[in-house]
PDB file of N, CA and C in Angstrom:
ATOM      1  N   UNK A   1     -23.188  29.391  14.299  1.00  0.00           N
ATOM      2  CA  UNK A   1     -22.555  28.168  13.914  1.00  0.00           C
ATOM      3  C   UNK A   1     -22.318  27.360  15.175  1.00  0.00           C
ATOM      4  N   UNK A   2     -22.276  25.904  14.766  1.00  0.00           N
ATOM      5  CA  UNK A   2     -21.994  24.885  16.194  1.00  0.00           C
ATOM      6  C   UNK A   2     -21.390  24.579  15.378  1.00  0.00           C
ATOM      7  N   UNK A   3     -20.031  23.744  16.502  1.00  0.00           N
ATOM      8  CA  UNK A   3     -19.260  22.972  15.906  1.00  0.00           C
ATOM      9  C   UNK A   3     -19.371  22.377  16.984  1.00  0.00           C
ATOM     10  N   UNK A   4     -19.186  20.928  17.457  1.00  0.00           N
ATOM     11  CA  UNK A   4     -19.462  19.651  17.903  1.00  0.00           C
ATOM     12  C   UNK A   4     -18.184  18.225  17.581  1.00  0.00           C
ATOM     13  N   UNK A   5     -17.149  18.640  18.287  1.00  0.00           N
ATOM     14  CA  UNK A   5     -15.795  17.668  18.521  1.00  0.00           C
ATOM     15  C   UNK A   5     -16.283  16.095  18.664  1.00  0.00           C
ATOM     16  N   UNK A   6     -16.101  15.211  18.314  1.00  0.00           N
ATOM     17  CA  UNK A   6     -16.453  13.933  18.961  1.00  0.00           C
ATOM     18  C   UNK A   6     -15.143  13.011  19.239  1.00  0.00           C
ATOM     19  N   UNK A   7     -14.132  13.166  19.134  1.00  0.00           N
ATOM     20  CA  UNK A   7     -12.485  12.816  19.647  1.00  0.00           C
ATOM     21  C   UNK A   7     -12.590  13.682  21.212  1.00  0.00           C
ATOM     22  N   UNK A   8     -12.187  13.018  22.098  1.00  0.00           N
ATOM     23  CA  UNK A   8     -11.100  13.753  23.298  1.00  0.00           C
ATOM     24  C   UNK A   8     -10.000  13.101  23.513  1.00  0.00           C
ATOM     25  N   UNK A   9      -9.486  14.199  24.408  1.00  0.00           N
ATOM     26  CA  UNK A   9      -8.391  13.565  24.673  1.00  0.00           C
ATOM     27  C   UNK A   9      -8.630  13.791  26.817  1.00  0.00           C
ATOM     28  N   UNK A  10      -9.634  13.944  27.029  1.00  0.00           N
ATOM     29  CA  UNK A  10      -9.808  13.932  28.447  1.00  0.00           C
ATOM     30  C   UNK A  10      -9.892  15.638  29.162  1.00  0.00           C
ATOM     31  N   UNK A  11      -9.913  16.239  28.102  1.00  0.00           N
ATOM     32  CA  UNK A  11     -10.271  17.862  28.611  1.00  0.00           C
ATOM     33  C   UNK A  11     -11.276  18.204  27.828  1.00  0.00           C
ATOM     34  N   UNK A  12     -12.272  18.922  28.172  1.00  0.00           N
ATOM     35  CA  UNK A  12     -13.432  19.690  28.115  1.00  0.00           C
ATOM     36  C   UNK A  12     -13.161  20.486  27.715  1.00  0.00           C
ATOM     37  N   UNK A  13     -13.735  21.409  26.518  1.00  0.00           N
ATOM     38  CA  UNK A  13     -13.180  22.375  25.953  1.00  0.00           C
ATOM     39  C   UNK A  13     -14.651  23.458  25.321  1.00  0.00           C
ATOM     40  N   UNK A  14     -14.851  24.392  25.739  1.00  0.00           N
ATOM     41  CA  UNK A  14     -15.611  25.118  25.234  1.00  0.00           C
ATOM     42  C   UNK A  14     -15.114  26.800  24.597  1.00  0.00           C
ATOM     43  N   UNK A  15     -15.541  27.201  23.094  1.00  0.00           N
ATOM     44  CA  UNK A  15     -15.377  28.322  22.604  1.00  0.00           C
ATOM     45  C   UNK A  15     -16.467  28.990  21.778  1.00  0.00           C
ATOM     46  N   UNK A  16     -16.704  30.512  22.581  1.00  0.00           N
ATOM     47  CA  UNK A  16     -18.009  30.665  21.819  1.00  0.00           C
ATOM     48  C   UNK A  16     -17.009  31.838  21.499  1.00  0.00           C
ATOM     49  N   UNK A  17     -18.421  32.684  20.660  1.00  0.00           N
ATOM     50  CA  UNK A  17     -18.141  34.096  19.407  1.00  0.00           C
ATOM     51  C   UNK A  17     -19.125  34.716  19.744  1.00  0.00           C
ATOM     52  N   UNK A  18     -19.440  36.015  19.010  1.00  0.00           N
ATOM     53  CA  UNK A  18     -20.968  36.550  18.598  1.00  0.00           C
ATOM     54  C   UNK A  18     -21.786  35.523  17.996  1.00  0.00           C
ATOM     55  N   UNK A  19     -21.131  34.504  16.789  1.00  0.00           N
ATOM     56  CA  UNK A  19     -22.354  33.980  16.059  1.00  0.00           C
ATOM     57  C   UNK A  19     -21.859  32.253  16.213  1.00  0.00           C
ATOM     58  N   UNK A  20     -21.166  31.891  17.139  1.00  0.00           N
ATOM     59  CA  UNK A  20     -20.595  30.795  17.102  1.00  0.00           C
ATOM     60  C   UNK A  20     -20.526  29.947  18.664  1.00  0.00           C
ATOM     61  N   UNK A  21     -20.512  28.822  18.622  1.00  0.00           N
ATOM     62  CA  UNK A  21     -20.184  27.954  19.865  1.00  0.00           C
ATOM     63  C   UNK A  21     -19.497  26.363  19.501  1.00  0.00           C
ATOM     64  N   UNK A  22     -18.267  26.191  20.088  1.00  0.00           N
ATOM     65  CA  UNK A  22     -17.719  25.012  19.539  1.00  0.00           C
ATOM     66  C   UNK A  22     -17.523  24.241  21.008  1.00  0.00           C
ATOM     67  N   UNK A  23     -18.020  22.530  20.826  1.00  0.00           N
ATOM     68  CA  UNK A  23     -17.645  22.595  22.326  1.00  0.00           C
ATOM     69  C   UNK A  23     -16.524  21.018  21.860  1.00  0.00           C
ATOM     70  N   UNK A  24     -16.113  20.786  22.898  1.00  0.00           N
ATOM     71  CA  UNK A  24     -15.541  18.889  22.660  1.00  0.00           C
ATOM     72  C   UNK A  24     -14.531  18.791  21.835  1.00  0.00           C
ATOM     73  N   UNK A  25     -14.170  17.851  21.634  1.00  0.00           N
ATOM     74  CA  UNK A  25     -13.083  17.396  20.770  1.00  0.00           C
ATOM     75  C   UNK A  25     -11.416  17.041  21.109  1.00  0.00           C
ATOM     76  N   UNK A  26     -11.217  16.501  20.658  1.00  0.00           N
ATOM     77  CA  UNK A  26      -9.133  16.879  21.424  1.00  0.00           C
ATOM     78  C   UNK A  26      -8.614  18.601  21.209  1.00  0.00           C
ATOM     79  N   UNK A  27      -7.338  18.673  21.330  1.00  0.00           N
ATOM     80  CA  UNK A  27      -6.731  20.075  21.153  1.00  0.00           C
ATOM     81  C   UNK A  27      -6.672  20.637  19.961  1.00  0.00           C
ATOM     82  N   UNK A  28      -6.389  19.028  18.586  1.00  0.00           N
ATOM     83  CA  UNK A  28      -6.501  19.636  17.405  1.00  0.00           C
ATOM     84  C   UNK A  28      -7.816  19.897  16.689  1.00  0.00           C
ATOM     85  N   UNK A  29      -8.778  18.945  17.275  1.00  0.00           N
ATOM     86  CA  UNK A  29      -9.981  19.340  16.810  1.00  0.00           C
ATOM     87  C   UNK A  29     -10.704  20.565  16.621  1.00  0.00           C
ATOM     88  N   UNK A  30     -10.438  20.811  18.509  1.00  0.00           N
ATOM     89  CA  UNK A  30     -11.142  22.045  18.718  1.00  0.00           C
ATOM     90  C   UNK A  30     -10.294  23.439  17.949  1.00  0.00           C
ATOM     91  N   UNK A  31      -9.046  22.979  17.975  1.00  0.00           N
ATOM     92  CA  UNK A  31      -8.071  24.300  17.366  1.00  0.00           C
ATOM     93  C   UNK A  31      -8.501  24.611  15.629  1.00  0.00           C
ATOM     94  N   UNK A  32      -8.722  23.084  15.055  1.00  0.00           N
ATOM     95  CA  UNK A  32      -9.454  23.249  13.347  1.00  0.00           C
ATOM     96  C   UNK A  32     -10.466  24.012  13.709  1.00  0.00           C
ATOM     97  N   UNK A  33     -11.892  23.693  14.566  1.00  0.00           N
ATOM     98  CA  UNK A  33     -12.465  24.194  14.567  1.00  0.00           C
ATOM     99  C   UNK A  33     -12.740  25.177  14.430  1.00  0.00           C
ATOM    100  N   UNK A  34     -12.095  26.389  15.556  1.00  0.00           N
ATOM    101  CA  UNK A  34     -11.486  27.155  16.034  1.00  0.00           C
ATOM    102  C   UNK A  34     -11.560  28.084  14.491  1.00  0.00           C
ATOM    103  N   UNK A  35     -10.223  27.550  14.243  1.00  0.00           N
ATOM    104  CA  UNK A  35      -9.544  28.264  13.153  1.00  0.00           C
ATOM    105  C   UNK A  35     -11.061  28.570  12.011  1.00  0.00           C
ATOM    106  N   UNK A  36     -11.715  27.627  11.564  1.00  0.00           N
ATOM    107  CA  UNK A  36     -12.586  27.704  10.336  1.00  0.00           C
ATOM    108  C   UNK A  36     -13.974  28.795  10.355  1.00  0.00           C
ATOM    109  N   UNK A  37     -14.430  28.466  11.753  1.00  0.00           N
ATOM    110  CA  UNK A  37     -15.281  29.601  12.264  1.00  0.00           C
ATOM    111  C   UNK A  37     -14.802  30.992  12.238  1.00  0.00           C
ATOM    112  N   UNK A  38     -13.328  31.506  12.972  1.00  0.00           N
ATOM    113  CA  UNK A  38     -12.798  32.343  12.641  1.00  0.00           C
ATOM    114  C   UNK A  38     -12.825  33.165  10.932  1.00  0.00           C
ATOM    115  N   UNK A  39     -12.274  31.647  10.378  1.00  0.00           N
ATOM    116  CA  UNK A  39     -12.201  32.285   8.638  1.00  0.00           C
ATOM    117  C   UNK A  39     -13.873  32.902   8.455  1.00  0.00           C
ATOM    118  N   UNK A  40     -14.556  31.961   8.842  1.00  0.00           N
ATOM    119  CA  UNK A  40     -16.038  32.059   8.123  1.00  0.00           C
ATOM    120  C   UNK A  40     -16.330  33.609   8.835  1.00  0.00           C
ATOM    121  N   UNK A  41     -15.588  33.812   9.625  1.00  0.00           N
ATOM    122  CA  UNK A  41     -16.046  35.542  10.053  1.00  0.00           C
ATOM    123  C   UNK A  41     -15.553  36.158   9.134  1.00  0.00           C
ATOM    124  N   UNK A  42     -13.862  36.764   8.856  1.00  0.00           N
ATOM    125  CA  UNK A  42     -13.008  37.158   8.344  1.00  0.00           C
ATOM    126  C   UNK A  42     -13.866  37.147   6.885  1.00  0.00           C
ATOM    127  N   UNK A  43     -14.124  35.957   6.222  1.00  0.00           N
ATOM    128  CA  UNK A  43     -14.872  36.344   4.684  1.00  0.00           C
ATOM    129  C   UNK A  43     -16.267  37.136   4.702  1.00  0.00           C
ATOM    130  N   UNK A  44     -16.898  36.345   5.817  1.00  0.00           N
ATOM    131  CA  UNK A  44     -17.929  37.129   5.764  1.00  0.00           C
ATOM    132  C   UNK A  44     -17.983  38.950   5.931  1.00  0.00           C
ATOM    133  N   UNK A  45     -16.971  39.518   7.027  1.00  0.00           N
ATOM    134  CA  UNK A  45     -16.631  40.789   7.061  1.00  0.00           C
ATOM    135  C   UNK A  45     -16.379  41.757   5.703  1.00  0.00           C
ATOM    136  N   UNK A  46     -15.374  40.236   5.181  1.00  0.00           N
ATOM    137  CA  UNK A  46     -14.843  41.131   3.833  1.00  0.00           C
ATOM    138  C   UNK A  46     -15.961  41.035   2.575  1.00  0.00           C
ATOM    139  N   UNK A  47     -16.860  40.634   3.096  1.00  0.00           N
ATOM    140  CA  UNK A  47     -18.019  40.925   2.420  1.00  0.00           C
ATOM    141  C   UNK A  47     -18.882  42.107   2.621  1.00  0.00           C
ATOM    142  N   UNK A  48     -18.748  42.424   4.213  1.00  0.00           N
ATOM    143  CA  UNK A  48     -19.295  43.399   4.394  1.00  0.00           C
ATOM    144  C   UNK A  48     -21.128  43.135   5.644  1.00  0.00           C
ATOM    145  N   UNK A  49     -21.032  41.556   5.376  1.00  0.00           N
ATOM    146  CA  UNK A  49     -22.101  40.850   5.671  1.00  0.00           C
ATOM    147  C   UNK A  49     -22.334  39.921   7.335  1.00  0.00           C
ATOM    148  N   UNK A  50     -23.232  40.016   7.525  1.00  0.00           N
ATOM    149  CA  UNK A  50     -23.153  39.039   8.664  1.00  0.00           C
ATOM    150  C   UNK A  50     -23.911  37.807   8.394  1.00  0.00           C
ATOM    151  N   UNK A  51     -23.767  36.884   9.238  1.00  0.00           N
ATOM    152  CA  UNK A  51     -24.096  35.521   9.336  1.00  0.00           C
ATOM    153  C   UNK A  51     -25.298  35.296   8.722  1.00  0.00           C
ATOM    154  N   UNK A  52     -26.215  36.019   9.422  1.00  0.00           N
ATOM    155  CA  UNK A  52     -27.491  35.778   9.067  1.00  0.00           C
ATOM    156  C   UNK A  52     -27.942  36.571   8.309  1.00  0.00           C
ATOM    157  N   UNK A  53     -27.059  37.118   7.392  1.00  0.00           N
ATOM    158  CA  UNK A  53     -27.542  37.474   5.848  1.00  0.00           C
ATOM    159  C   UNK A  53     -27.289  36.747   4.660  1.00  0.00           C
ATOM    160  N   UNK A  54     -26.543  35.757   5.101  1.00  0.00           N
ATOM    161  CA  UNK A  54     -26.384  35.131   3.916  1.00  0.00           C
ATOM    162  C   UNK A  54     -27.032  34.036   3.693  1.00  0.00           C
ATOM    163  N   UNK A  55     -27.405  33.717   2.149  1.00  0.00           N
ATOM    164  CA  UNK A  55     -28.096  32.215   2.182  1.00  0.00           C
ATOM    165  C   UNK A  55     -27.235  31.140   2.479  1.00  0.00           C
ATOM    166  N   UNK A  56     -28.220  30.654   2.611  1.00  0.00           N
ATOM    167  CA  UNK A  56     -27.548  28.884   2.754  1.00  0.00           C
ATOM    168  C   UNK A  56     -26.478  28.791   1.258  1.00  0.00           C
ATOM    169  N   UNK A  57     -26.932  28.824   0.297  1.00  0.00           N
ATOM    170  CA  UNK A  57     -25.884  28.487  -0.658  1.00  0.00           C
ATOM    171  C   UNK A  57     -24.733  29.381  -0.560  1.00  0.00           C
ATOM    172  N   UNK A  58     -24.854  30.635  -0.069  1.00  0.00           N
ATOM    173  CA  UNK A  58     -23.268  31.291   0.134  1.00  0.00           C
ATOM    174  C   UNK A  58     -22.846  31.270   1.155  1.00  0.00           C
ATOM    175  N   UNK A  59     -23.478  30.550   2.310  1.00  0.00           N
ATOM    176  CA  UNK A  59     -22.529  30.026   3.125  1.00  0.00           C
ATOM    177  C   UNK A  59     -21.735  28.888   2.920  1.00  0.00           C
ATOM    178  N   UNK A  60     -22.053  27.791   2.004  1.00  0.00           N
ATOM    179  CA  UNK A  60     -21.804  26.702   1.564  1.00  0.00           C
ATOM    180  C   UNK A  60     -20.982  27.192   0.474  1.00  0.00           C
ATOM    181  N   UNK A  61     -20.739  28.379  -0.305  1.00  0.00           N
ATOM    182  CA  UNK A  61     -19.523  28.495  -0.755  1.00  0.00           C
ATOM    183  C   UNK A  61     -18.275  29.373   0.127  1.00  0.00           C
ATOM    184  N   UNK A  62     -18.911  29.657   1.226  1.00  0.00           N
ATOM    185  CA  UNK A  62     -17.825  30.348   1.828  1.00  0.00           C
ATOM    186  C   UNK A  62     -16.622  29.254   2.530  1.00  0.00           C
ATOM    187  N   UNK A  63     -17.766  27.975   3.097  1.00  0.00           N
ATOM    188  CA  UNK A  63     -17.134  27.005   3.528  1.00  0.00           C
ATOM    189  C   UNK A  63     -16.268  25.814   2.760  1.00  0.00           C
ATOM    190  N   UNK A  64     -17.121  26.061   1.702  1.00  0.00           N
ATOM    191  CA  UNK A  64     -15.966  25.136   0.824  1.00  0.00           C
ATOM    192  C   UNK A  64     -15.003  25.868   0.419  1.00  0.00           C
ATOM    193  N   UNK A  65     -14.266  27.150   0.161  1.00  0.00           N
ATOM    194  CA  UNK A  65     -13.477  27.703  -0.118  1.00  0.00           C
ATOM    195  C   UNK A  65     -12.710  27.216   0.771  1.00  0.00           C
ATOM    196  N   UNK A  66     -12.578  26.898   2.431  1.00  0.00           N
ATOM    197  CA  UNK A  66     -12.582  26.531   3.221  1.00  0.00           C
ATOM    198  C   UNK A  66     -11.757  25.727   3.343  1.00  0.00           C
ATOM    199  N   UNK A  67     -12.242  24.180   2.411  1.00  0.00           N
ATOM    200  CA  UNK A  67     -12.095  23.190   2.382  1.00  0.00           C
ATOM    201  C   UNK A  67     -12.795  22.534   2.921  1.00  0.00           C
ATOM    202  N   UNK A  68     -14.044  23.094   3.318  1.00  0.00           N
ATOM    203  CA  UNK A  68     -15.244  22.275   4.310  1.00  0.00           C
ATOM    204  C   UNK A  68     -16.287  21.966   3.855  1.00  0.00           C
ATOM    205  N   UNK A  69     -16.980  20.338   3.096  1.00  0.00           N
ATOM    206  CA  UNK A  69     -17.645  19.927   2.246  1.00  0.00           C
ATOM    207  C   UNK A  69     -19.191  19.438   3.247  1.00  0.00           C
ATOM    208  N   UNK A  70     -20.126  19.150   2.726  1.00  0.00           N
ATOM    209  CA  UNK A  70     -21.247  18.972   3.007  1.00  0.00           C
ATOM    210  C   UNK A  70     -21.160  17.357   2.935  1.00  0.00           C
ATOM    211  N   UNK A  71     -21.581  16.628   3.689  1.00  0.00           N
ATOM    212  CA  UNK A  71     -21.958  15.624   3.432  1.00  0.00           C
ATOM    213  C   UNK A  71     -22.894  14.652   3.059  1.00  0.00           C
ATOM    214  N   UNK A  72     -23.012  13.945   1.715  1.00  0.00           N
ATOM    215  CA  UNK A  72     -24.415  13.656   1.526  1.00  0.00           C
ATOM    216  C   UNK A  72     -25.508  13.639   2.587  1.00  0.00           C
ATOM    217  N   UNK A  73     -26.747  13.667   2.395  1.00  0.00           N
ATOM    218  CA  UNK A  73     -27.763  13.202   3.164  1.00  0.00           C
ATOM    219  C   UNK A  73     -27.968  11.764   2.481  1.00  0.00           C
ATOM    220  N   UNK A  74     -28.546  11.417   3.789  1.00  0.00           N
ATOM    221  CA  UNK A  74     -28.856   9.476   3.681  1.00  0.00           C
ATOM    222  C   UNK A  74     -30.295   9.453   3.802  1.00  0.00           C
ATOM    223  N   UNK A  75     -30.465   8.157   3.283  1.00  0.00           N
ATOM    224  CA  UNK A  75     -31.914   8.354   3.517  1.00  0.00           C
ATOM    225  C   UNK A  75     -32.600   7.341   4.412  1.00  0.00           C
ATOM    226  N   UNK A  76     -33.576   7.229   5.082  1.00  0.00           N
ATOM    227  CA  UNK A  76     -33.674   6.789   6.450  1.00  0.00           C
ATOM    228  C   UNK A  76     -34.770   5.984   5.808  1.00  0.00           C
ATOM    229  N   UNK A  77     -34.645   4.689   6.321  1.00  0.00           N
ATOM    230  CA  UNK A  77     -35.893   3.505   6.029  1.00  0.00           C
ATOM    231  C   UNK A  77     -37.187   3.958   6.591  1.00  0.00           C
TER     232      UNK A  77
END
């Protein structure tokens, strides 16, 4: 997983994992961040599963459990 801050507040901030790297953002950004990657481990464990076993659609329900929605795609002229 990347996560990618686009707020600062004038500090540089980098946090990686086994399956994760978050860089940028202010303190609360990076701390949401932080926090959601964490969860997305924690469910995935209690699944029994790792990252890259799951499909795309059950990662996309792990994250919306979350509260973390997909955003349409647009479509490009």
């Amino acid at each position: 997983m990347l996560g990618v801050g686009l707020d600062t507040d004038g500090h540089k901030r980098l946090t990686s994992g086994p399956n994760f790297a978050l860089v940028g953002g202010s303190e609360e950004t990076h701390d949401v961040m932080t926090e959601k990657v964490l969860k997305i481990n924690e469910k995935l464990a209690a699944k029994g599963k790792k990252l890259e076993e799951v499909s795309p659609k059950e990662f996309d329900d792990i994250a919306g459990e979350l509260g973390m929605h997909k955003l349409p795609r647009t479509k490009t002229p």
